[in-house]
Protein backbone atom coordinates (compact mmCIF):
# COMPACT_ATOMS: atom_id res chain seq x y z
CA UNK A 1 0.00 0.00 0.00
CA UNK A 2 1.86 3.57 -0.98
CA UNK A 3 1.28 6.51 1.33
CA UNK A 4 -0.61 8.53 -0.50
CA UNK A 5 -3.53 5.26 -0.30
CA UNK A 6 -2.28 4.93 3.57
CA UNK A 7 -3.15 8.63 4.46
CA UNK A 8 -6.72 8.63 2.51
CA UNK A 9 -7.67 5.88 4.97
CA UNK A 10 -6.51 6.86 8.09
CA UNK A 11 -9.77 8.40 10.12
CA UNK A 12 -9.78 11.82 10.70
CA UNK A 13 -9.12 13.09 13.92
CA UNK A 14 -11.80 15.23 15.54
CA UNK A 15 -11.84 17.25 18.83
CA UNK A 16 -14.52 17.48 21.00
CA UNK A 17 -13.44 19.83 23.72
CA UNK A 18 -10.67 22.43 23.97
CA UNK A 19 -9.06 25.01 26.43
CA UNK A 20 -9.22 28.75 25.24
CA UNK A 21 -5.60 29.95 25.11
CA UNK A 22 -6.61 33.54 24.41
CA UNK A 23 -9.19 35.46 22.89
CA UNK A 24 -6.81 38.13 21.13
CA UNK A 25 -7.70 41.81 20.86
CA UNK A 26 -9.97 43.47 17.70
CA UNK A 27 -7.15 44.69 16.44
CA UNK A 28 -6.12 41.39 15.47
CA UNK A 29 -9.16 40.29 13.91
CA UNK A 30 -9.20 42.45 10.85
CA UNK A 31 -9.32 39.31 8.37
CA UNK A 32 -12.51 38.03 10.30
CA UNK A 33 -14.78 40.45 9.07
CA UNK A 34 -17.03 37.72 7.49
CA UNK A 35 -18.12 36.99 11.34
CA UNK A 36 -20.96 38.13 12.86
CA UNK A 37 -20.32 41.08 14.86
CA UNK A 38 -21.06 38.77 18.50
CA UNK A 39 -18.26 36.31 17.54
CA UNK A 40 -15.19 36.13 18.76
CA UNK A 41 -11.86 34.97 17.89
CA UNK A 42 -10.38 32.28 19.92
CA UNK A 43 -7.20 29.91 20.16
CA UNK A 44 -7.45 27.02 21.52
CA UNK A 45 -5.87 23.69 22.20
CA UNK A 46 -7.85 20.34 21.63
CA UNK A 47 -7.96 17.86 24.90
CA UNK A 48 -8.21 14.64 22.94
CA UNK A 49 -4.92 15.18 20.22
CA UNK A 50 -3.65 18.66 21.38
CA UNK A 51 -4.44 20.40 18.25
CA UNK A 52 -3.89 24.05 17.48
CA UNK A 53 -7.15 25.60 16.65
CA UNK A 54 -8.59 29.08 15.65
CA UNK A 55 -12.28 29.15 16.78
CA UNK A 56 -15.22 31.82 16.72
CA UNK A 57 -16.90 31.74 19.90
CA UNK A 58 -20.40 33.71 20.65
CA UNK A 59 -19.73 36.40 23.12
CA UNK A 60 -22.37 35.39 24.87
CA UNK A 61 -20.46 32.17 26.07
CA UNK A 62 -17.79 34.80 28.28
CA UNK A 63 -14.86 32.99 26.59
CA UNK A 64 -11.67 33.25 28.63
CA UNK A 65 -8.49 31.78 28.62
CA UNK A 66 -8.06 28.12 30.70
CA UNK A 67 -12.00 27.82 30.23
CA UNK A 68 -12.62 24.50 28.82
CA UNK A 69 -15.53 24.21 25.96
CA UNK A 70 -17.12 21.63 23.70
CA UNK A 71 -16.79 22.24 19.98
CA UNK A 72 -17.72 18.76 18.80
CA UNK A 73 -19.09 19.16 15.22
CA UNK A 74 -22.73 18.92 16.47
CA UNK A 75 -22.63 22.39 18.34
CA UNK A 76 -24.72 24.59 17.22
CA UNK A 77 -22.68 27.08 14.70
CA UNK A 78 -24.04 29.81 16.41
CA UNK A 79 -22.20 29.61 19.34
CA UNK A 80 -19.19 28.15 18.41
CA UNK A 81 -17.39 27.44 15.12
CA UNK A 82 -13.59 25.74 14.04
CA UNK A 83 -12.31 28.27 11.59
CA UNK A 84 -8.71 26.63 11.25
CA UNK A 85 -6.17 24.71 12.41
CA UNK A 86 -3.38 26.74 13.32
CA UNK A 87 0.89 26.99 14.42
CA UNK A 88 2.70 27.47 17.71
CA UNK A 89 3.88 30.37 16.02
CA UNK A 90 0.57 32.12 15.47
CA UNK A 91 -0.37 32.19 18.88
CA UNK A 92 -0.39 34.86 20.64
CA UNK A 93 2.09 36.07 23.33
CA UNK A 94 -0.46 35.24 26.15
CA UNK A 95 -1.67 32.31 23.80
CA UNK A 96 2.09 30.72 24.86
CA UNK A 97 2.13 31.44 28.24
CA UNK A 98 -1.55 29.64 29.01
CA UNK A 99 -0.43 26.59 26.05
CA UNK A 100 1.76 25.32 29.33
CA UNK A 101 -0.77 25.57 32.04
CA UNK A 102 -3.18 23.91 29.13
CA UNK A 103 -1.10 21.20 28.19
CA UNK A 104 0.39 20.64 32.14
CA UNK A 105 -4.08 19.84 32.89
CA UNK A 106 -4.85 17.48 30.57
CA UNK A 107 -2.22 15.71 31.16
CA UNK A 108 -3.33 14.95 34.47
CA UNK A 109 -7.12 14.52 33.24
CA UNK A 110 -5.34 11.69 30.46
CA UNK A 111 -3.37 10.35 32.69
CA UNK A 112 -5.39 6.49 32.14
CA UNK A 113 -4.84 7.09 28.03
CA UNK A 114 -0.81 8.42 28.99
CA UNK A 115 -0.42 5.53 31.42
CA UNK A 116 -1.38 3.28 28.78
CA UNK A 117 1.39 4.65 26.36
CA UNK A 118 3.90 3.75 29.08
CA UNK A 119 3.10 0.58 28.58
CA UNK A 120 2.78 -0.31 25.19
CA UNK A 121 4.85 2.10 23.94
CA UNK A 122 7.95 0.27 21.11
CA UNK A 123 10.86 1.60 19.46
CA UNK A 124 10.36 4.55 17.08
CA UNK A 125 13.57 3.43 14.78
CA UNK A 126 16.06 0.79 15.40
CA UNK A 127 17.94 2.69 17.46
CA UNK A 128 15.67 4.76 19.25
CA UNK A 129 12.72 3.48 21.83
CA UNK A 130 9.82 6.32 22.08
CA UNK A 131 10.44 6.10 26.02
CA UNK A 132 13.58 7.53 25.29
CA UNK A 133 12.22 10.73 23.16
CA UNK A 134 10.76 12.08 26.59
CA UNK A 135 12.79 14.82 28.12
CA UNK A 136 14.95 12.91 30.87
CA UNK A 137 14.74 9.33 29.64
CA UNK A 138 17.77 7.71 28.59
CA UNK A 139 18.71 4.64 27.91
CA UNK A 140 18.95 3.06 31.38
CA UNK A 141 15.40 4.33 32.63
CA UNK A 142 13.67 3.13 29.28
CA UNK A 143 15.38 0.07 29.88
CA UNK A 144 13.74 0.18 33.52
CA UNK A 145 10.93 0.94 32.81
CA UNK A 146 10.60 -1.85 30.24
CA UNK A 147 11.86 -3.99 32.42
CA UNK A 148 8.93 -3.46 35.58
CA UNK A 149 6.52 -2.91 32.96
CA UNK A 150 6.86 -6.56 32.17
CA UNK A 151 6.49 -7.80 35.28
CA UNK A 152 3.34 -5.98 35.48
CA UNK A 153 1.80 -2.87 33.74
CA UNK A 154 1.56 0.44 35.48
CA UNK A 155 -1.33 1.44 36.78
CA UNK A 156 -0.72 5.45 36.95
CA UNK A 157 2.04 8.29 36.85
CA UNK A 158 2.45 7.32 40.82
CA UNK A 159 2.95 3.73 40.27
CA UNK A 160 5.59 4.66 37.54
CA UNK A 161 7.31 7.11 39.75
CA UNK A 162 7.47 4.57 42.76
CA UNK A 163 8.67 1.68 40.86
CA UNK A 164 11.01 3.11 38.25
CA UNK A 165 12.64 6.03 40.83
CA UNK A 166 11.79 9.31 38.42
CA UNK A 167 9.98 12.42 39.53
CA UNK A 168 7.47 14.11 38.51
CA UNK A 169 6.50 12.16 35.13
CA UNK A 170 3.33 14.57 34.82
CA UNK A 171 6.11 17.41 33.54
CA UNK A 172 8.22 15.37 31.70
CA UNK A 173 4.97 14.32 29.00
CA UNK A 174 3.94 18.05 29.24
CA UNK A 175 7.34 18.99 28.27
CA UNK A 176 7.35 16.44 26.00
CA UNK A 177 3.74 17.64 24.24
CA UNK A 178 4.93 21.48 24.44
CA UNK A 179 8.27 20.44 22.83
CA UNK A 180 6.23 18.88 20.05
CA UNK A 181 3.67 21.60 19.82
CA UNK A 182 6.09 24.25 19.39
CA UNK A 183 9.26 22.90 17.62
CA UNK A 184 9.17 22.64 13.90
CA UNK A 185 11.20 20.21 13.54
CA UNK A 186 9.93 17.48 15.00
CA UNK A 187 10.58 13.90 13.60
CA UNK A 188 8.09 12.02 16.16
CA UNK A 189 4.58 12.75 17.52
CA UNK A 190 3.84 10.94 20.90
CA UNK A 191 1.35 12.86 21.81
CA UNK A 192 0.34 16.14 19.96
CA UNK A 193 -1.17 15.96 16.16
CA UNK A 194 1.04 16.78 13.58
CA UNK A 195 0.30 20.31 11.88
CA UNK A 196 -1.61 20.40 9.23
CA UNK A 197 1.66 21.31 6.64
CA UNK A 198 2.90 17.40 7.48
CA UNK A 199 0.15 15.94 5.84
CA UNK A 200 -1.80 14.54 8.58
């Protein structure tokens, strides 16, 4: 099967909820003239694949950043509409600074689905495992972690931490997720969706 066949069958990937990053001034907003005057312009970050999206919201829902909405395609367009998926670097300045808290909260409400990852997780190329892509993780702890994960799977981040001696795992997949969201040069996507210029 070539990849061009490969990519026209792999499902597309929807979000249902998001976190408002920042609703950026009027002044900004110049090329949205085609909204209705009680929309607003929002960015946002997906819960379910961390995407990067430019939404009109209906004033009337008091968007803020760190407020967490549905925008699964059966809301009403009304009230809330995807415009586009967007970069790291069109956020806005304040857009940044909430991305961390964003990305730092779901991690902890996916912590079941990140778990999970832990311990299925293989080797990304020959020479690299995907354990050892996360900020921290050499070698030696992928190699321990492998190793109690076979004994038995891990049941959360505090079962990972206990067994395997690291520290705070929470940051290290945030880090992880921010490093993918924001560097342009990523090769591998753990976590966050791939922008839209990668073809996927």
């Amino acid at each position: 099967m070539n990849r061009d066949v490969m990519r026209r069958s792999k499902p597309k990937l929807y979000e249902d909820e998001a976190i408002i990053l920042d609703t950026p001034p009027p002044t900004r907003l110049e090329r949205h003239t085609h909204l209705d005057k009680d929309m607003l312009v929002a960015q946002v970050l997906g819960v379910e694949h961390f995407t990067l999206l430019e939404a009109a919201i209906n004033q009337s829902l008091n968007p803020r950043p760190g407020m967490r909405i549905y925008i699964g395609k059966d809301v009403p367009r009304p009230l809330i509409r995807i415009v586009r998926r967007i970069g790291y670097s069109e956020l806005t300045e304040n857009a940044k600074y909430e991305l961390e808290k964003a990305v730092e909260s779901i991690v902890k409400l996916r912590e079941d689905r990140i778990t999970e990852f832990i311990n299925t997780c293989g080797p990304l190329t020959p020479r690299l495992h995907a354990l050892e892509a996360l900020p921290g993780i050499g070698k030696k702890l992928s190699m321990r972690i492998i190793e109690e994960r076979n004994k038995e799977p891990f049941k959360n981040f505090a079962d990972v931490e206990k067994r395997v001696g690291i520290q705070n795992i929470e940051k290290i997949i945030a880090k992880r997720i921010l490093e993918e969201l924001s560097d342009p040069n990523t090769r591998h996507w753990l976590f966050a969706r791939p922008p839209a210029h990668q073809g996927i």
